[in-house]
PDB file of N, CA and C in Angstrom:
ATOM      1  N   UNK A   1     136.471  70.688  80.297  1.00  0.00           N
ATOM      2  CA  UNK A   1     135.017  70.697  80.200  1.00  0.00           C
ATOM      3  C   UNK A   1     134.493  69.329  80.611  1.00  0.00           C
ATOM      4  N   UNK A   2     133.624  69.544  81.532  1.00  0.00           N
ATOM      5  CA  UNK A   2     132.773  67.702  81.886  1.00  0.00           C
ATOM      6  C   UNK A   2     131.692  68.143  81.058  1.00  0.00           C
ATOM      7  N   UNK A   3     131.427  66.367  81.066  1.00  0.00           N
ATOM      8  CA  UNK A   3     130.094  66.498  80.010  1.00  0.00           C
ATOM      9  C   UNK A   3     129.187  65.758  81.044  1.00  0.00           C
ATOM     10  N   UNK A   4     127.698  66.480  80.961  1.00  0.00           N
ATOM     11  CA  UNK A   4     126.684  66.024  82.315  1.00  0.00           C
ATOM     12  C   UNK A   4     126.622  64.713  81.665  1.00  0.00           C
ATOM     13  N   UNK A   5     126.149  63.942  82.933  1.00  0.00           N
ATOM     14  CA  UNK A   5     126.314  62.433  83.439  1.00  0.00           C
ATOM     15  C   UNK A   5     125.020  61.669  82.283  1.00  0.00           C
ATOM     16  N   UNK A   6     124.060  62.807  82.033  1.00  0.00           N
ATOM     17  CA  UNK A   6     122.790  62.245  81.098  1.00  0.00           C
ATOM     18  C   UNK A   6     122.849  62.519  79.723  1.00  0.00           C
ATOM     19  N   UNK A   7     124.117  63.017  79.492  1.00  0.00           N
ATOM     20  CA  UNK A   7     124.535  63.075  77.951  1.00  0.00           C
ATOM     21  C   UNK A   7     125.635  61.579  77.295  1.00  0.00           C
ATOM     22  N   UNK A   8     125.569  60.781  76.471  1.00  0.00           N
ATOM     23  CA  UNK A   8     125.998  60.709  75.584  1.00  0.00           C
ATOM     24  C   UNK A   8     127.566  60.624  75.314  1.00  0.00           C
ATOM     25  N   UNK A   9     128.720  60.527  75.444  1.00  0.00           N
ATOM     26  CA  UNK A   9     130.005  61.468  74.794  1.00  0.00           C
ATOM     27  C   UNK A   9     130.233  60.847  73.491  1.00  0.00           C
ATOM     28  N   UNK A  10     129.816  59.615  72.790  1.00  0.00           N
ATOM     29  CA  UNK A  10     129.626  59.666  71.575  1.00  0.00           C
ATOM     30  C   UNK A  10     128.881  60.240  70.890  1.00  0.00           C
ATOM     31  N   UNK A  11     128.050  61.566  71.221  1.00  0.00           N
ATOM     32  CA  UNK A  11     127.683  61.830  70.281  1.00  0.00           C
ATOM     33  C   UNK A  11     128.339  62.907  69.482  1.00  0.00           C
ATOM     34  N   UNK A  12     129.620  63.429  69.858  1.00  0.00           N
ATOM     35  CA  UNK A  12     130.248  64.101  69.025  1.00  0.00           C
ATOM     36  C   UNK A  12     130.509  63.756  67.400  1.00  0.00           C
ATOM     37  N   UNK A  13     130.141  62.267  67.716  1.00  0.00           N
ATOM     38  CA  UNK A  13     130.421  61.320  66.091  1.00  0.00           C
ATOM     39  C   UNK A  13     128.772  61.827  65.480  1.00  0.00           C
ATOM     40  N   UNK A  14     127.766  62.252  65.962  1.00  0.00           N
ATOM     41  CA  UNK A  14     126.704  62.508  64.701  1.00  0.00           C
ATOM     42  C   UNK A  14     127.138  64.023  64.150  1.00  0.00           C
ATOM     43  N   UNK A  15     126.800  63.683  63.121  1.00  0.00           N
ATOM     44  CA  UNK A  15     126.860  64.646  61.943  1.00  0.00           C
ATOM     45  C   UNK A  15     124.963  65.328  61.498  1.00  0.00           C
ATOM     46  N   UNK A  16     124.809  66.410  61.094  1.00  0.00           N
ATOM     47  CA  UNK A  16     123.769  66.874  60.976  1.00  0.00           C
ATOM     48  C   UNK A  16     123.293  66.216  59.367  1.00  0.00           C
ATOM     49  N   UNK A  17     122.025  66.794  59.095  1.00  0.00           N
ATOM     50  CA  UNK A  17     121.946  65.905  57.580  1.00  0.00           C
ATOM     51  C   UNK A  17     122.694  64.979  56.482  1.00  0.00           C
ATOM     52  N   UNK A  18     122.347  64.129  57.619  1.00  0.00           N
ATOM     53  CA  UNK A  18     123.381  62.730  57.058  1.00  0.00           C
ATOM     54  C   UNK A  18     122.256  62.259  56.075  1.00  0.00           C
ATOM     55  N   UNK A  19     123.178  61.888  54.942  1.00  0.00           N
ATOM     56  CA  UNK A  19     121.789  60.888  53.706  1.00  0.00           C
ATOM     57  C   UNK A  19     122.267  59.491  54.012  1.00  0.00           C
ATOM     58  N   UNK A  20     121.025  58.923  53.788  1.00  0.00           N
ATOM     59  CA  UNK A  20     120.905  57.512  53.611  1.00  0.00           C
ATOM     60  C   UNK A  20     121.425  56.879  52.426  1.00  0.00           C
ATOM     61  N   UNK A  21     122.527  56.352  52.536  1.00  0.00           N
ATOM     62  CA  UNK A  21     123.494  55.524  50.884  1.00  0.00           C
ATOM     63  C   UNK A  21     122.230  54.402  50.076  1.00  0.00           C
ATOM     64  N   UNK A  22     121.398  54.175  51.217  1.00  0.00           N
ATOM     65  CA  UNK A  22     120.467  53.701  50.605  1.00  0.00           C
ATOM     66  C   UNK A  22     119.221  53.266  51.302  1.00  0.00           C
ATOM     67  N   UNK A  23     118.137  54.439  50.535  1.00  0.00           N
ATOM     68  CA  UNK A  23     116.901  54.599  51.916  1.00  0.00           C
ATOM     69  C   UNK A  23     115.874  53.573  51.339  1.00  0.00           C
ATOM     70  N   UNK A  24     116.359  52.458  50.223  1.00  0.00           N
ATOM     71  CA  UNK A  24     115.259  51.134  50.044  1.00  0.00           C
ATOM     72  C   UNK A  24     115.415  50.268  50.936  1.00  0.00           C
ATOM     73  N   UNK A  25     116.608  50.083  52.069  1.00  0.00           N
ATOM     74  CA  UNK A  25     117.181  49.011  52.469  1.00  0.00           C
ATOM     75  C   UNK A  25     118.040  48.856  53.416  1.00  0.00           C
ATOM     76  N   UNK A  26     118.745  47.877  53.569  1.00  0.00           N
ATOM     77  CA  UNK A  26     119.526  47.253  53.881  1.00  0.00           C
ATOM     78  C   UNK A  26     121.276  47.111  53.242  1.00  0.00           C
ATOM     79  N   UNK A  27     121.962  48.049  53.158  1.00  0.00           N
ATOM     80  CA  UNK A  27     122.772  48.287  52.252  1.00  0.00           C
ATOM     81  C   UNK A  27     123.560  46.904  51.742  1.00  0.00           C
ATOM     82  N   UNK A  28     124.004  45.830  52.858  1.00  0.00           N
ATOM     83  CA  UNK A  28     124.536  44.772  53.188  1.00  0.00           C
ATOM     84  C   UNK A  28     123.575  43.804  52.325  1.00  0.00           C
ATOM     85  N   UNK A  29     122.379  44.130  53.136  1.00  0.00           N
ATOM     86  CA  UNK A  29     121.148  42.987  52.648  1.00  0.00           C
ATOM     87  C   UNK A  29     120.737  42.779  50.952  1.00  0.00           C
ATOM     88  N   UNK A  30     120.615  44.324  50.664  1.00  0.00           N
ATOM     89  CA  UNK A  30     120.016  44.397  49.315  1.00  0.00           C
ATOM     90  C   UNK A  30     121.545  43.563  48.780  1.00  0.00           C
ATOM     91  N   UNK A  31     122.546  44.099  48.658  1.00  0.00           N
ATOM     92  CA  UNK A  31     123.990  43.283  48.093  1.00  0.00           C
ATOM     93  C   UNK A  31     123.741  41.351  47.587  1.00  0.00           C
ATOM     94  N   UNK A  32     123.040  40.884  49.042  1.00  0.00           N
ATOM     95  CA  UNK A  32     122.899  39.796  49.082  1.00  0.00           C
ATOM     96  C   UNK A  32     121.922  39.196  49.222  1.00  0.00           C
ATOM     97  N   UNK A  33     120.917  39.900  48.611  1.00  0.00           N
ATOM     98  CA  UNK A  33     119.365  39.232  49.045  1.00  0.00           C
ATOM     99  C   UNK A  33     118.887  38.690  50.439  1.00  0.00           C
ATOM    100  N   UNK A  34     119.536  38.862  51.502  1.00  0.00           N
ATOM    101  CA  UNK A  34     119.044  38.932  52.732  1.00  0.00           C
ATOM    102  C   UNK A  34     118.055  39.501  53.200  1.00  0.00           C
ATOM    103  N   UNK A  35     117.182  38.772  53.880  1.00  0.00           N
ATOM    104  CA  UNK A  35     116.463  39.931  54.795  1.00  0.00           C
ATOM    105  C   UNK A  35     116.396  40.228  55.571  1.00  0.00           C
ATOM    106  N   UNK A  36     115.450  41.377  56.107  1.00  0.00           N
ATOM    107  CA  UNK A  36     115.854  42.479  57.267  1.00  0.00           C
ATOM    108  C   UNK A  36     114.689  42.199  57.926  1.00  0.00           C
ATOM    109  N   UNK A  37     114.621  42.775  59.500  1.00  0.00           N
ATOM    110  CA  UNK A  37     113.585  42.710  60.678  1.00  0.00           C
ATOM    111  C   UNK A  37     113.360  44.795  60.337  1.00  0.00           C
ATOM    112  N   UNK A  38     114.019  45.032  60.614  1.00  0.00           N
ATOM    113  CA  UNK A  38     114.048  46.576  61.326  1.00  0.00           C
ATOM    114  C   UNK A  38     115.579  47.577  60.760  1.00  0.00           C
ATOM    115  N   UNK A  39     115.655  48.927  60.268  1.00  0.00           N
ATOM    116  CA  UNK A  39     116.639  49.411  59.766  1.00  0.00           C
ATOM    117  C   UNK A  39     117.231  50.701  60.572  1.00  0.00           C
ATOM    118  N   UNK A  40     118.199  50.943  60.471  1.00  0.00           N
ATOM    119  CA  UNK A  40     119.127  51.560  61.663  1.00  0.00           C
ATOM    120  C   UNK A  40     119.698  52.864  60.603  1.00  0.00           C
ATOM    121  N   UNK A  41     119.947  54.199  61.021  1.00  0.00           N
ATOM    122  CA  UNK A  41     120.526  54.961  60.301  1.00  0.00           C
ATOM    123  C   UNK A  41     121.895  55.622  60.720  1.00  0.00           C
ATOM    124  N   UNK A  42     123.063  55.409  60.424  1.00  0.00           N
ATOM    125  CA  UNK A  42     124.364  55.931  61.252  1.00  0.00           C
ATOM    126  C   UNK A  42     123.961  57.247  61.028  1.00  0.00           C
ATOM    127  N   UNK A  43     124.262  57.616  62.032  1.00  0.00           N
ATOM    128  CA  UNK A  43     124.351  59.509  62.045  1.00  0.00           C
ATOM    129  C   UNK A  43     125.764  59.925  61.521  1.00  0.00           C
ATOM    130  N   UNK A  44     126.858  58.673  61.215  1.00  0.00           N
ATOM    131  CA  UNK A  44     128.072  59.708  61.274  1.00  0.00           C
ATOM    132  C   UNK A  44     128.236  59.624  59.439  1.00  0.00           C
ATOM    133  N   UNK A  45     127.793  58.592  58.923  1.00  0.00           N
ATOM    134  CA  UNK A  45     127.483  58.527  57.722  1.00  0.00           C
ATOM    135  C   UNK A  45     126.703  57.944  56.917  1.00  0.00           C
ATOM    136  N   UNK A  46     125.651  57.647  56.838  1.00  0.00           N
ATOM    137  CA  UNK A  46     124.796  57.543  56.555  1.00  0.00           C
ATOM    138  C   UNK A  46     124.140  56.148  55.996  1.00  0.00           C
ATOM    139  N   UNK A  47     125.261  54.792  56.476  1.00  0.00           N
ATOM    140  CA  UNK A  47     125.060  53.490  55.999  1.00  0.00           C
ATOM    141  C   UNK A  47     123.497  53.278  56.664  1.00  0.00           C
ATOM    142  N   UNK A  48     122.711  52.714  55.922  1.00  0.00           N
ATOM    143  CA  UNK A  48     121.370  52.038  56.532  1.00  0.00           C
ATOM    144  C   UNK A  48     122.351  50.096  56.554  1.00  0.00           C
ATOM    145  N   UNK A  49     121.782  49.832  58.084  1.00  0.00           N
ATOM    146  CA  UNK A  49     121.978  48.648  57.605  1.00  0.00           C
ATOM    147  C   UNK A  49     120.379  47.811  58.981  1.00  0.00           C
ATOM    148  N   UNK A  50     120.628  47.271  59.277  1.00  0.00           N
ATOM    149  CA  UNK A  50     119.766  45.986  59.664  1.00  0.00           C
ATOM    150  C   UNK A  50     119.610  45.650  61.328  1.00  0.00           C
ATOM    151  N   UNK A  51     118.826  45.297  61.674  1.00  0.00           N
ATOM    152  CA  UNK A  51     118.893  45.680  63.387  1.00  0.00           C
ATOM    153  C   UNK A  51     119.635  44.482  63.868  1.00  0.00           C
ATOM    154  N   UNK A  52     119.072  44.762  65.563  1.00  0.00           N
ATOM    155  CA  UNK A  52     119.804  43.423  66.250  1.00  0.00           C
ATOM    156  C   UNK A  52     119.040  42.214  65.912  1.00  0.00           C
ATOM    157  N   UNK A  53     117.308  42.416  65.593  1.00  0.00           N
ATOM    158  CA  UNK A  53     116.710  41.237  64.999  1.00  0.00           C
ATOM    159  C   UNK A  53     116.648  40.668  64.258  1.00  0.00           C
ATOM    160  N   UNK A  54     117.890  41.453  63.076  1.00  0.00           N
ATOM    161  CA  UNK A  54     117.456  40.709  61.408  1.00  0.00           C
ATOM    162  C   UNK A  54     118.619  39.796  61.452  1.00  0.00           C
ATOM    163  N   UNK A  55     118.815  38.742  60.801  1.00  0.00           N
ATOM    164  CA  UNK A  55     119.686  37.907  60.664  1.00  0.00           C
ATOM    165  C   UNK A  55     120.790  38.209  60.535  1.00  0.00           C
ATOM    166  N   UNK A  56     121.144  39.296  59.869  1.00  0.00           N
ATOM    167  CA  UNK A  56     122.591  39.762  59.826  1.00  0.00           C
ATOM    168  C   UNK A  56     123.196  41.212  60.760  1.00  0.00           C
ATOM    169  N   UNK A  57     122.213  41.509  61.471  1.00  0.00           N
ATOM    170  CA  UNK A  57     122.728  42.492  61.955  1.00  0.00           C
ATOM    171  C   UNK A  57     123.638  43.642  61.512  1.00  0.00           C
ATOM    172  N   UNK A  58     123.048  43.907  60.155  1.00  0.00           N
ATOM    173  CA  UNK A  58     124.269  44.806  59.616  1.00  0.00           C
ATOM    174  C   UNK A  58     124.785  46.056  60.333  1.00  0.00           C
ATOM    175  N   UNK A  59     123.911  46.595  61.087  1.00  0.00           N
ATOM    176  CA  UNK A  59     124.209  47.502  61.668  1.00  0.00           C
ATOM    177  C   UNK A  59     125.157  47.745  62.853  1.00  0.00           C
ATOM    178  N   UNK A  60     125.073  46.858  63.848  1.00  0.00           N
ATOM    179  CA  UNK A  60     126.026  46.835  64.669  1.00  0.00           C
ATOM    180  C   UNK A  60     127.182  46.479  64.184  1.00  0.00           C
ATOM    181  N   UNK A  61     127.426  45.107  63.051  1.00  0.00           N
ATOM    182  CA  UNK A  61     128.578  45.053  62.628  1.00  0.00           C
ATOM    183  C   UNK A  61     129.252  46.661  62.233  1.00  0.00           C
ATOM    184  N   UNK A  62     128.544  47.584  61.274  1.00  0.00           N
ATOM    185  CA  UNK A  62     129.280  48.764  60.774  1.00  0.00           C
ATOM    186  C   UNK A  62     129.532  49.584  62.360  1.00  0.00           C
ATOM    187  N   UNK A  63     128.824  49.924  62.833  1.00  0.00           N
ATOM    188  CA  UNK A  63     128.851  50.758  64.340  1.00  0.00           C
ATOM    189  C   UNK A  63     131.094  49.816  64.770  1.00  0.00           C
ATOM    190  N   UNK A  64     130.923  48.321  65.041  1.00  0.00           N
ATOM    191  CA  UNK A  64     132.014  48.200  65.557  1.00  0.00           C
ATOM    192  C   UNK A  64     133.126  48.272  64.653  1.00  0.00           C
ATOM    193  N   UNK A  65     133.078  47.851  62.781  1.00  0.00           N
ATOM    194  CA  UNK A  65     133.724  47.631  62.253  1.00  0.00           C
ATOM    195  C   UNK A  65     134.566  49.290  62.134  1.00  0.00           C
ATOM    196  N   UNK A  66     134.067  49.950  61.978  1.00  0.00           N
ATOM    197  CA  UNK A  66     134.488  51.296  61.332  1.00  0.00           C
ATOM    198  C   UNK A  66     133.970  52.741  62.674  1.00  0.00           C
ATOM    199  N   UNK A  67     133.828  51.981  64.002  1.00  0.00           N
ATOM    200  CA  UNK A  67     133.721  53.377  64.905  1.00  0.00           C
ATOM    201  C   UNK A  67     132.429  54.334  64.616  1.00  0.00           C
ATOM    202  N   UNK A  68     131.439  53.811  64.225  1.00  0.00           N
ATOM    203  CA  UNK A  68     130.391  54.996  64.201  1.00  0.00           C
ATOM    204  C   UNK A  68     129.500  54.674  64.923  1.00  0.00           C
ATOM    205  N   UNK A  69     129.482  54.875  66.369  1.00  0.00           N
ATOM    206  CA  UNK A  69     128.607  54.529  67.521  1.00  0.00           C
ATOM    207  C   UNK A  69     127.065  54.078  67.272  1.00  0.00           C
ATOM    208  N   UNK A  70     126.410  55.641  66.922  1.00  0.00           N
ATOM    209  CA  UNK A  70     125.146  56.209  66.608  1.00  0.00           C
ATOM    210  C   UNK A  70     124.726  55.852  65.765  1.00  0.00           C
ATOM    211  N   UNK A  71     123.556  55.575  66.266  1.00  0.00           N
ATOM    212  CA  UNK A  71     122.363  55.477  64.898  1.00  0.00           C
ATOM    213  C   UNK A  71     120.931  55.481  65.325  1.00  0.00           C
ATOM    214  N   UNK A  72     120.269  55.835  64.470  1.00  0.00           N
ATOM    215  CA  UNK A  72     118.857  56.502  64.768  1.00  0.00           C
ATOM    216  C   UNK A  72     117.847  55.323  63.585  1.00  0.00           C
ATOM    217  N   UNK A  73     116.365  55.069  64.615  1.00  0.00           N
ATOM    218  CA  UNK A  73     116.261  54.249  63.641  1.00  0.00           C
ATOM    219  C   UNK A  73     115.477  54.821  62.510  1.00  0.00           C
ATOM    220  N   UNK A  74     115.438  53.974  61.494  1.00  0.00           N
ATOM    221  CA  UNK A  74     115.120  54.541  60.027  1.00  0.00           C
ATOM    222  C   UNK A  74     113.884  53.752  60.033  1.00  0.00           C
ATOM    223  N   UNK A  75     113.174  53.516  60.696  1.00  0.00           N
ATOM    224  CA  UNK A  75     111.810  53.308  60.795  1.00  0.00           C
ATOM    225  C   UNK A  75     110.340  54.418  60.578  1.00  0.00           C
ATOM    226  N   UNK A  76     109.441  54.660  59.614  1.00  0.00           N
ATOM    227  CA  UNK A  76     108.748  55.554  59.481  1.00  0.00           C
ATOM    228  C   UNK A  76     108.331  55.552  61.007  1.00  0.00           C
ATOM    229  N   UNK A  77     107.767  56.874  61.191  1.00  0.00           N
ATOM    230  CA  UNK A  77     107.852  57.739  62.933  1.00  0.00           C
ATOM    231  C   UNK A  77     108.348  57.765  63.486  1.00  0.00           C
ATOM    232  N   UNK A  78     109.407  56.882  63.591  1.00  0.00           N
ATOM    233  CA  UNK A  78     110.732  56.734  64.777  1.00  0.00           C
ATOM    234  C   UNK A  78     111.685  57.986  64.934  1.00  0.00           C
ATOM    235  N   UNK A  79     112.013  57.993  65.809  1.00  0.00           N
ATOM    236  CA  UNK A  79     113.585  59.309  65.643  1.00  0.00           C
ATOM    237  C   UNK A  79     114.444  58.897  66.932  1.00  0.00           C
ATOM    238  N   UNK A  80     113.847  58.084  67.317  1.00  0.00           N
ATOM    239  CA  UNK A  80     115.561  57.368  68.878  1.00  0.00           C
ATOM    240  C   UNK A  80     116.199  57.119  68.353  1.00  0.00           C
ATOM    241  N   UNK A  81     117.340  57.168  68.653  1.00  0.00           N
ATOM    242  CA  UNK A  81     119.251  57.110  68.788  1.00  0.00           C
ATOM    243  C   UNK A  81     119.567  56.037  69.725  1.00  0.00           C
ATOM    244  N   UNK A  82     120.729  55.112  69.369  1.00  0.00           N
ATOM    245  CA  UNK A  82     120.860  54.234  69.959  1.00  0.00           C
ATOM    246  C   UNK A  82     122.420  53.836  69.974  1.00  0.00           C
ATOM    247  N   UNK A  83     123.389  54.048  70.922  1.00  0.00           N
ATOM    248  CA  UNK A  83     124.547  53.714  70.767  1.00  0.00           C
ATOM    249  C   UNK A  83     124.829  52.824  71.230  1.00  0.00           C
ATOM    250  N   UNK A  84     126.257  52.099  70.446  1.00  0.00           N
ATOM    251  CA  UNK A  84     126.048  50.684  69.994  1.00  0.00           C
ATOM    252  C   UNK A  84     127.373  50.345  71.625  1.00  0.00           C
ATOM    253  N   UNK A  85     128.524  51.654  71.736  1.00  0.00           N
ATOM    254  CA  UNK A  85     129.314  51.638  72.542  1.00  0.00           C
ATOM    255  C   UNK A  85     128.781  51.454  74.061  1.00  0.00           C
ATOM    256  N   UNK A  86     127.723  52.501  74.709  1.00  0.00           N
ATOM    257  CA  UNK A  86     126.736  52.124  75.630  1.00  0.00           C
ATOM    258  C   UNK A  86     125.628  51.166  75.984  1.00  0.00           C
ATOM    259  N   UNK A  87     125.372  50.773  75.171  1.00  0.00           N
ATOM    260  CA  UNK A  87     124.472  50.027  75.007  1.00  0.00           C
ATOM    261  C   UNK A  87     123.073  50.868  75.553  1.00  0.00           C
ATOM    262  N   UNK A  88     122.664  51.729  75.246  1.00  0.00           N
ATOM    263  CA  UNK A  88     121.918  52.813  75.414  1.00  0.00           C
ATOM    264  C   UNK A  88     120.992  53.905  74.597  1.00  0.00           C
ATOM    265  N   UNK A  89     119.881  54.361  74.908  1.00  0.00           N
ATOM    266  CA  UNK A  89     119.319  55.136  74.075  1.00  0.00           C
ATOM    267  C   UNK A  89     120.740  56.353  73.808  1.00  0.00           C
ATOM    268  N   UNK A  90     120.630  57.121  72.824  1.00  0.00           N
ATOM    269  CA  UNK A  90     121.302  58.224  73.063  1.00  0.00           C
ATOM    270  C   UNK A  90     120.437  59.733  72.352  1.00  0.00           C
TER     271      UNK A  90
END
């Protein structure tokens, strides 16, 4: 099976109603009183962590540490996907 050229192939890693481990925050951040710019939601499990602008970037760290490409941001109105492997909307 090919997969068309405008799809994605990480996205086999999102999962459908994924919960947020923690939808106040910054999972990393709240831990350590850090703060955040902007919050990221893994689709494959549900860590919220911190964008590329906040000081700690929690999010990309989890995307490389543990393989979960995807994430969608957790911003009220938002719903883009963003993989961390492409560097790309997804």
């Amino acid at each position: 099976m090919t997969v068309p050229v405008d799809v994605d192939p990480h996205l086999v890693f999102v999962r459908s109603g994924v919960t947020p481990h923690t939808p106040e925050g910054c999972e990393e951040c709240l831990r350590t009183g850090s703060p955040w710019v902007h919050l990221r939601l893994c689709l494959t499990c549900g860590h919220v962590g911190c964008c590329d602008s906040s000081p700690n970037r929690h999010a990309r760290h989890h995307a490389g540490l543990v393989g979960h490409p995807i994430v969608r941001s957790f911003e009220p109105g938002e719903t883009w996907r963003w993989c961390y492997v492409d560097e790309a909307f997804a």
